[in-house]
Protein backbone atom coordinates (compact mmCIF):
# COMPACT_ATOMS: atom_id res chain seq x y z
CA UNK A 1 -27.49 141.08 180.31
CA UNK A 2 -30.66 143.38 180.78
CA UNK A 3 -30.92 145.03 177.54
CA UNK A 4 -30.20 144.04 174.15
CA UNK A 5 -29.70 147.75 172.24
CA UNK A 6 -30.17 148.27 168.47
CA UNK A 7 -28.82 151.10 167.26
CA UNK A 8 -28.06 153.14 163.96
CA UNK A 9 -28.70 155.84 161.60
CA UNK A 10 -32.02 156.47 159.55
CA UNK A 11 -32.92 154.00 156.81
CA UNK A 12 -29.86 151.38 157.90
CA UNK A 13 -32.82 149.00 158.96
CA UNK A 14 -33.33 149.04 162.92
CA UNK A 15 -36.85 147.48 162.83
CA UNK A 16 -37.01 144.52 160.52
CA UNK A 17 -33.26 143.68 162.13
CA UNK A 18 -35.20 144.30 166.09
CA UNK A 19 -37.80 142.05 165.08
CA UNK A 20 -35.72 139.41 163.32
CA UNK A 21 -34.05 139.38 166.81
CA UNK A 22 -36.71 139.82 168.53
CA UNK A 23 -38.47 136.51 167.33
CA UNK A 24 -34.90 134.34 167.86
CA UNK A 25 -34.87 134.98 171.12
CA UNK A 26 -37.84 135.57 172.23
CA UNK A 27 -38.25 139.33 173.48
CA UNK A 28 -40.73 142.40 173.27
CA UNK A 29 -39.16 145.74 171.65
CA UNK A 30 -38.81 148.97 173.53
CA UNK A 31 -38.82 152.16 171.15
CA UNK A 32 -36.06 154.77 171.72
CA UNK A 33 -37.61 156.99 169.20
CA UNK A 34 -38.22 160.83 170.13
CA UNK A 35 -40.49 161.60 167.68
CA UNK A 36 -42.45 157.89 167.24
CA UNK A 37 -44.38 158.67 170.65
CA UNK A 38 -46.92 161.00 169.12
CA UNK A 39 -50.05 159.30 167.70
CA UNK A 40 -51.26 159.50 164.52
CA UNK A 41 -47.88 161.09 163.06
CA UNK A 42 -47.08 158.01 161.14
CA UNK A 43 -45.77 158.20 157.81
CA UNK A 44 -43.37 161.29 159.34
CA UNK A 45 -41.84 159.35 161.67
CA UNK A 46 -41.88 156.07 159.92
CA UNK A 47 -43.10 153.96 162.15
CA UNK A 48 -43.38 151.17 160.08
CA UNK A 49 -45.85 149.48 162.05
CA UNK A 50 -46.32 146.49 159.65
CA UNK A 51 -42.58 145.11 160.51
CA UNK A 52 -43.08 144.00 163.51
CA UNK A 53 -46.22 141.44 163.13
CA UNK A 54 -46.68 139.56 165.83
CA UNK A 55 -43.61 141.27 168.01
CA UNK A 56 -45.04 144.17 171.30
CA UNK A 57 -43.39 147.19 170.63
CA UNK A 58 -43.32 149.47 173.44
CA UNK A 59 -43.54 153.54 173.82
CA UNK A 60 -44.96 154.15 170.23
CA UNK A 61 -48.29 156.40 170.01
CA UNK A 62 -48.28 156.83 173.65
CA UNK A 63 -48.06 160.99 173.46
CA UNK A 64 -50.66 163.44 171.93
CA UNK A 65 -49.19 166.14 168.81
CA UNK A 66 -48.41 169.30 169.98
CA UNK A 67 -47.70 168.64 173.08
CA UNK A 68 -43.85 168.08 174.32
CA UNK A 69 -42.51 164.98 175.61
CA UNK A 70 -39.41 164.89 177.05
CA UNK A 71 -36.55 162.43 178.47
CA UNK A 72 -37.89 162.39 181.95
CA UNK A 73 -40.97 160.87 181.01
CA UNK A 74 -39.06 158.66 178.73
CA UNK A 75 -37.19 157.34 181.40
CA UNK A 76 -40.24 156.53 183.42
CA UNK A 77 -42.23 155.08 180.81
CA UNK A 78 -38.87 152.54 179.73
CA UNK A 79 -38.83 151.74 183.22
CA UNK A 80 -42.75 151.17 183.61
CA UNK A 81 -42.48 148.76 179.92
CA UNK A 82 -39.63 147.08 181.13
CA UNK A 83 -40.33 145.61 183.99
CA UNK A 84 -43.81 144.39 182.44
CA UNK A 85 -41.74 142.85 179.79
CA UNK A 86 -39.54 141.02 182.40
CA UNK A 87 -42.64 140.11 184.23
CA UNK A 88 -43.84 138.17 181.38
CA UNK A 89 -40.60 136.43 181.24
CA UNK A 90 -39.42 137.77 177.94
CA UNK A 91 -36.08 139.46 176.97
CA UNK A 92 -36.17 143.44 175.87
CA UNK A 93 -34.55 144.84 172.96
CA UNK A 94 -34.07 148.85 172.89
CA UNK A 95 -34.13 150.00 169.18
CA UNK A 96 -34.23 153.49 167.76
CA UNK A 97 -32.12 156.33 166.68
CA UNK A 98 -32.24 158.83 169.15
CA UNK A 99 -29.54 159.10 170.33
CA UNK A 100 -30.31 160.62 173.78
CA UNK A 101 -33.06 158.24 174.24
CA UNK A 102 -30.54 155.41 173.95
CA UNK A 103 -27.78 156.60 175.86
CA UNK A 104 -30.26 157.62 178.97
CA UNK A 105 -30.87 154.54 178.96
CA UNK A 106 -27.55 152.35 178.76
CA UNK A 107 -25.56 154.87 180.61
CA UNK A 108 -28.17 155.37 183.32
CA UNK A 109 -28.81 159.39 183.18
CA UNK A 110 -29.52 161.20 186.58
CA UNK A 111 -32.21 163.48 185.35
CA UNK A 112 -34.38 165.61 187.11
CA UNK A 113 -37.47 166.85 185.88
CA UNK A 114 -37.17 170.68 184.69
CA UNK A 115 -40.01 173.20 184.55
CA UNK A 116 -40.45 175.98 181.83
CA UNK A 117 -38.46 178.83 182.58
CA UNK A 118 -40.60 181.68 181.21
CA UNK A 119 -37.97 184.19 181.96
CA UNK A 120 -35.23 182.58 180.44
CA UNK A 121 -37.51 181.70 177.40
CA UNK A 122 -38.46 185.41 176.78
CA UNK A 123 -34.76 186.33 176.77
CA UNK A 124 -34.26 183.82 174.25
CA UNK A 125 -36.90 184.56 172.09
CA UNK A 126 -35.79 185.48 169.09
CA UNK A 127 -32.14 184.42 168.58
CA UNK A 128 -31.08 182.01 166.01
CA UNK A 129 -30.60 178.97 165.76
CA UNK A 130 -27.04 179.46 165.69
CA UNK A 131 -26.67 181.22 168.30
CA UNK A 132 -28.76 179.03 171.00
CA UNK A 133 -26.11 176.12 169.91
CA UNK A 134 -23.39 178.49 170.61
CA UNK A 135 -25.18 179.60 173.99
CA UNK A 136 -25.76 175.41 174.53
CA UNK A 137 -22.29 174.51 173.51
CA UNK A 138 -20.95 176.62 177.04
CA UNK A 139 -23.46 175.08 179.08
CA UNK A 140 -22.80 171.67 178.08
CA UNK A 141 -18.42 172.56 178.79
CA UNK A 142 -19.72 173.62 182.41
CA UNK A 143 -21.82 171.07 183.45
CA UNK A 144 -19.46 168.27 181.27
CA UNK A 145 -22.54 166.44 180.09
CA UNK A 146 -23.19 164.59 176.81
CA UNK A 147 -26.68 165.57 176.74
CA UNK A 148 -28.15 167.46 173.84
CA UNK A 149 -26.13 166.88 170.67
CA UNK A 150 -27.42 168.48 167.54
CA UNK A 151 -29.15 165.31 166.74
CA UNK A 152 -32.00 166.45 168.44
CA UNK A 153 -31.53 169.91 168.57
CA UNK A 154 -32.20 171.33 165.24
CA UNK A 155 -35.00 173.71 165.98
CA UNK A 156 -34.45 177.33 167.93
CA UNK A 157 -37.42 175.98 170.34
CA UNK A 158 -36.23 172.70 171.06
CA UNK A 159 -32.23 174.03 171.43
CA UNK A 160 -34.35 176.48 174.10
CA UNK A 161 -35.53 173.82 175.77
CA UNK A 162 -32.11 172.20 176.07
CA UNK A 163 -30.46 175.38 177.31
CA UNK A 164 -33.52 175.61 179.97
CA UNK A 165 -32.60 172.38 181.10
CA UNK A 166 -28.93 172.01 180.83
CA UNK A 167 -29.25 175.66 183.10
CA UNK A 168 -31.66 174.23 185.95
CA UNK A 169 -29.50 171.24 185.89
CA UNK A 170 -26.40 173.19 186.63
CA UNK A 171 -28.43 175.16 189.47
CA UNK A 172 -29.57 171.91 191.42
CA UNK A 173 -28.45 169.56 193.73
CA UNK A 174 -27.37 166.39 192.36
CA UNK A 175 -28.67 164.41 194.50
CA UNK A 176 -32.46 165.01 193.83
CA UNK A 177 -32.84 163.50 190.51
CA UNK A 178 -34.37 160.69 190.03
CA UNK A 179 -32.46 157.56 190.96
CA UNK A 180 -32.23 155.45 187.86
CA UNK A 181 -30.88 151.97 187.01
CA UNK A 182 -28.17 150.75 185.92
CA UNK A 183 -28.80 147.88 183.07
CA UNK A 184 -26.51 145.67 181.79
CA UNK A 185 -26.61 146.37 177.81
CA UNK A 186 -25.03 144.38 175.09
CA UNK A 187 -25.14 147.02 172.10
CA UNK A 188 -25.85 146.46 168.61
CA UNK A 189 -24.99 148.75 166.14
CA UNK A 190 -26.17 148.70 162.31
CA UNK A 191 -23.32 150.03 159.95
CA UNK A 192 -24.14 151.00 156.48
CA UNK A 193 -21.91 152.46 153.72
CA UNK A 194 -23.06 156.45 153.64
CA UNK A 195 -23.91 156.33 149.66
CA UNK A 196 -25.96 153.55 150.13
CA UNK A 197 -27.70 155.12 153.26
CA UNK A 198 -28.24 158.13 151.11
CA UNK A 199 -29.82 156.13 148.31
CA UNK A 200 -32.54 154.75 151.00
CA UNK A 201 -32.81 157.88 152.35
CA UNK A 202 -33.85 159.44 149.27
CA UNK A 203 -36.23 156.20 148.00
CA UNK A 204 -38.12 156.41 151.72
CA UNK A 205 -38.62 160.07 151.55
CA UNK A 206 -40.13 159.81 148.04
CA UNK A 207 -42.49 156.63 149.03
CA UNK A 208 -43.40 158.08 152.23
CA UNK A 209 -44.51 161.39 150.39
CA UNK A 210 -46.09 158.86 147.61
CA UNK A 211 -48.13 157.40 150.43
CA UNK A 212 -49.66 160.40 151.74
CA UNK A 213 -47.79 161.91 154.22
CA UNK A 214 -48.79 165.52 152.97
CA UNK A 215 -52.41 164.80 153.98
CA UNK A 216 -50.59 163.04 157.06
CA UNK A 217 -49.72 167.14 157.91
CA UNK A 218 -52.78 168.38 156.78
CA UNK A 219 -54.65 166.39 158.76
CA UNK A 220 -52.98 167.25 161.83
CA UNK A 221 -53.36 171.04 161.54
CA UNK A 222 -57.10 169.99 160.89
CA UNK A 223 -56.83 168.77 164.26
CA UNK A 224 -56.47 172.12 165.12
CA UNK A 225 -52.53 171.72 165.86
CA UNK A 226 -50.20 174.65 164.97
CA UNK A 227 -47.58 174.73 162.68
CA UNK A 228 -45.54 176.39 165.29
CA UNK A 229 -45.94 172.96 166.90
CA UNK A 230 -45.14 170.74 164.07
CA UNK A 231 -42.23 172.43 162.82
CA UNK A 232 -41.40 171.96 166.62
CA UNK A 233 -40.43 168.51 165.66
CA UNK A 234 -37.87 168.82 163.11
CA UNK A 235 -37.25 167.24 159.91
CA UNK A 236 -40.59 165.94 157.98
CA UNK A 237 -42.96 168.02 160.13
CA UNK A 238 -40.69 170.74 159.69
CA UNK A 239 -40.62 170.78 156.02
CA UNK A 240 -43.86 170.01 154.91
CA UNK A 241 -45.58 172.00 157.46
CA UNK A 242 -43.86 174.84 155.74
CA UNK A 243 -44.67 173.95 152.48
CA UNK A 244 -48.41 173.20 153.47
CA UNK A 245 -48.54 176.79 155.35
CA UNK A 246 -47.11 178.18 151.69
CA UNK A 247 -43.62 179.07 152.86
CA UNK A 248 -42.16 176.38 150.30
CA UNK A 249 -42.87 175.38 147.01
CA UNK A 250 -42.88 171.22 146.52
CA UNK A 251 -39.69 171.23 145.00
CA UNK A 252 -38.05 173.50 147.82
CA UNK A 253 -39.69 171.25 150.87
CA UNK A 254 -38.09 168.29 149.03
CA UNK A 255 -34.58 169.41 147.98
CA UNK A 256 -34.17 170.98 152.16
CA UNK A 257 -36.01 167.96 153.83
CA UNK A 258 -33.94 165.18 151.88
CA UNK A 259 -30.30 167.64 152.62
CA UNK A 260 -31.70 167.40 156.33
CA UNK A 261 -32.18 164.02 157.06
CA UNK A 262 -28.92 163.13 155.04
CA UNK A 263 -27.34 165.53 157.45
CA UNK A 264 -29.79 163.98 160.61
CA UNK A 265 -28.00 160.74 159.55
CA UNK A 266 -24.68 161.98 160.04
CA UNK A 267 -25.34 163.45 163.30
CA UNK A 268 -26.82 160.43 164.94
CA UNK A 269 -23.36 158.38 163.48
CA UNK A 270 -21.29 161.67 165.39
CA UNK A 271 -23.46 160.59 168.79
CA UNK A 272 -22.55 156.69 168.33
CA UNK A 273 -19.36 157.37 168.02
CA UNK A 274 -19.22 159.80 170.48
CA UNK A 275 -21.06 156.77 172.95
CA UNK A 276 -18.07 154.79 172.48
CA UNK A 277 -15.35 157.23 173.43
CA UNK A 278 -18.16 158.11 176.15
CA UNK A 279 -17.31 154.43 177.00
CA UNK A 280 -20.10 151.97 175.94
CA UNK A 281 -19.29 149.38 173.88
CA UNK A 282 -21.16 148.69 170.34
CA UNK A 283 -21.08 145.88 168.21
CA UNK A 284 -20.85 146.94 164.86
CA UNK A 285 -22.96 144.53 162.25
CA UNK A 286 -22.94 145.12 158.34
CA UNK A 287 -26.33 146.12 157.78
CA UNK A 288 -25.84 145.36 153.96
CA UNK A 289 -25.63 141.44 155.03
CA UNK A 290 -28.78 138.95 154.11
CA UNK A 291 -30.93 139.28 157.38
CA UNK A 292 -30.64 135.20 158.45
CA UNK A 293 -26.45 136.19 158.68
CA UNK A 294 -27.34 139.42 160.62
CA UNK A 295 -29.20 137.41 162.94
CA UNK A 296 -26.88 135.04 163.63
CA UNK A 297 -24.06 137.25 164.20
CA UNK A 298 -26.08 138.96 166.39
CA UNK A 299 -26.88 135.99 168.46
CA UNK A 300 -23.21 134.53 168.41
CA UNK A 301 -22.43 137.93 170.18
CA UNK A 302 -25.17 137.65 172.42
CA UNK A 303 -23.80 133.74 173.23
CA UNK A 304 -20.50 135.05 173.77
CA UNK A 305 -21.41 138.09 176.31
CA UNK A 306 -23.43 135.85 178.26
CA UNK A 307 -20.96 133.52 178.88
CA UNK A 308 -18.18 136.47 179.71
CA UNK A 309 -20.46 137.73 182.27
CA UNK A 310 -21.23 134.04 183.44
CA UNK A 311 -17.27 133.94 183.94
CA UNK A 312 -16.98 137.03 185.39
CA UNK A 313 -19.87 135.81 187.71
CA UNK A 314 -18.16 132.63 189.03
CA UNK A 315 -14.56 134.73 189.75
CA UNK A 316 -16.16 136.80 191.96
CA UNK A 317 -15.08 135.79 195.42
CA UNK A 318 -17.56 134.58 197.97
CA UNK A 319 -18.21 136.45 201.66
């Protein structure tokens, strides 16, 4: 197999399970992480940098704040990390919890790269939220693609962005995006009982806000970023960019971010599951186990694929 893919929702413990992995078998970890790309938003996006020690991890800080990075350049810059992985003659684990990121991937999206459509951004200017998903929701039936859940659409600006690309994509010819690869994935998922997810959810928030993350926001409007831009993001840069700015008291931020990400979490389980009847297998591993059995379910499945493909390999008929 190319990839090994570690996937689940928020707080069901990607990274220390990655780099467990990671040091078994000796591989480098690629991050599939929209929002873990911009530098110097840490805490937000709990990057978690600590975790992984000695272990590369790839496609984290690699994008300034405020600006707006995008699948296409995710694509490339997977591409561009995994072959220098592979050069060095170690294995590559995806992990994250983007959805989209991940299924680009594993799936091999066709993707072109889209320009701004001013036009078509001043018409939507405006409109809810609710209303651009209901406007994204018929693009998506015409064009039959899986891109652009609600996982990552949960601002108006970033569902315009989606309905500015899922449009040009409908207007172009197929056959100039970019050519991507097809990888051979064997996909790991981390399952975790939803009260128990809820209960880390909750704990994370309130040590991530314990460990500064409001000056985290501050600081980055000292920067001279907008909060137009952070509440771009979603979720923690949402929220506490409002309450920063004054449009939330402390106790409001909290109470909507921590209903948000519970919700966020229940999206990105919608997209797994949604991957599978999409047709890609995943693995599912009890993320409530003791790490050393984690790990060696995960390599007993890893065993077992490689010797089905090795199979598979030695049936094929000769020309």
């Amino acid at each position: 197999m190319d990839i090994i893919t570690i996937l689940g929702p928020t707080a069901s413990g990607k990274t220390g399970f990655a780099v467990a992995l990671a040091r078994a078998i000796g591989a480098e970890i690629i991050s599939a992480d929209s929002r873990q790309v911009y530098c110097r938003m840490d805490l937000g996006t709990g990057k978690d940098m600590e975790e992984y020690g000695e272990i590369p991890v790839h496609l984290v800080d690699i994008a300034e704040p405020g600006t707006k990075y995008n699948l296409f350049r995710y694509q490339h810059d997977f591409l561009e990390a995994y072959h220098a992985i592979r050069t060095r003659g170690h294995r590559v684990i995806l992990c994250g919890g983007t959805g989209l990121y991940l299924e680009s991937i594993v799936r091999g999206y066709q993707i072109s790269e889209v320009p701004r459509n001013d036009a078509l951004r001043q018409e939507l200017e405006g409109r809810s939220l609710e209303e651009l998903t209901a406007m994204l929701a018929q693009l998506k039936a015409q064009s039959g693609t899986a891109m652009h859940n609600t996982t990552d659409v949960d601002t108006a600006k970033r569902a315009i962005r989606a309905i500015e690309i899922e449009t040009y994509n409908l207007q172009q010819d197929p056959l100039g995006r970019r050519n991507f690869p097809v990888f051979s994935s064997l996909n790991l998922g981390l399952d975790i009982p939803r009260d128990l997810r809820r209960e880390r959810i909750t704990a994370r928030l309130k040590a991530r806000l314990e460990a500064g993350m409001l000056d985290e926001i501050r600081g980055l409007l000292a920067e001279g970023i907008t909060p137009e831009d952070l509440i771009y993001y979603g979720l923690e840069y949402k929220y506490l960019t409002l309450h920063v700015i004054g449009r939330l008291t402390y106790d409001e931020m909290f109470t909507q971010l921590e209903t948000a990400i519970h919700q966020f979490a229940k999206r990105q389980m919608t997209w797994f599951r949604g991957m599978e009847r999409r047709g890609t297998p995943i693995t599912w591993i009890d993320a409530t186990k003791p790490m050393p059995e984690k790990v060696a379910e995960a390599l007993d499945t890893i065993a077992r694929s490689e010797a089905t493909e090795q199979t598979a390999e030695h049936r094929q008929p000769t020309t």
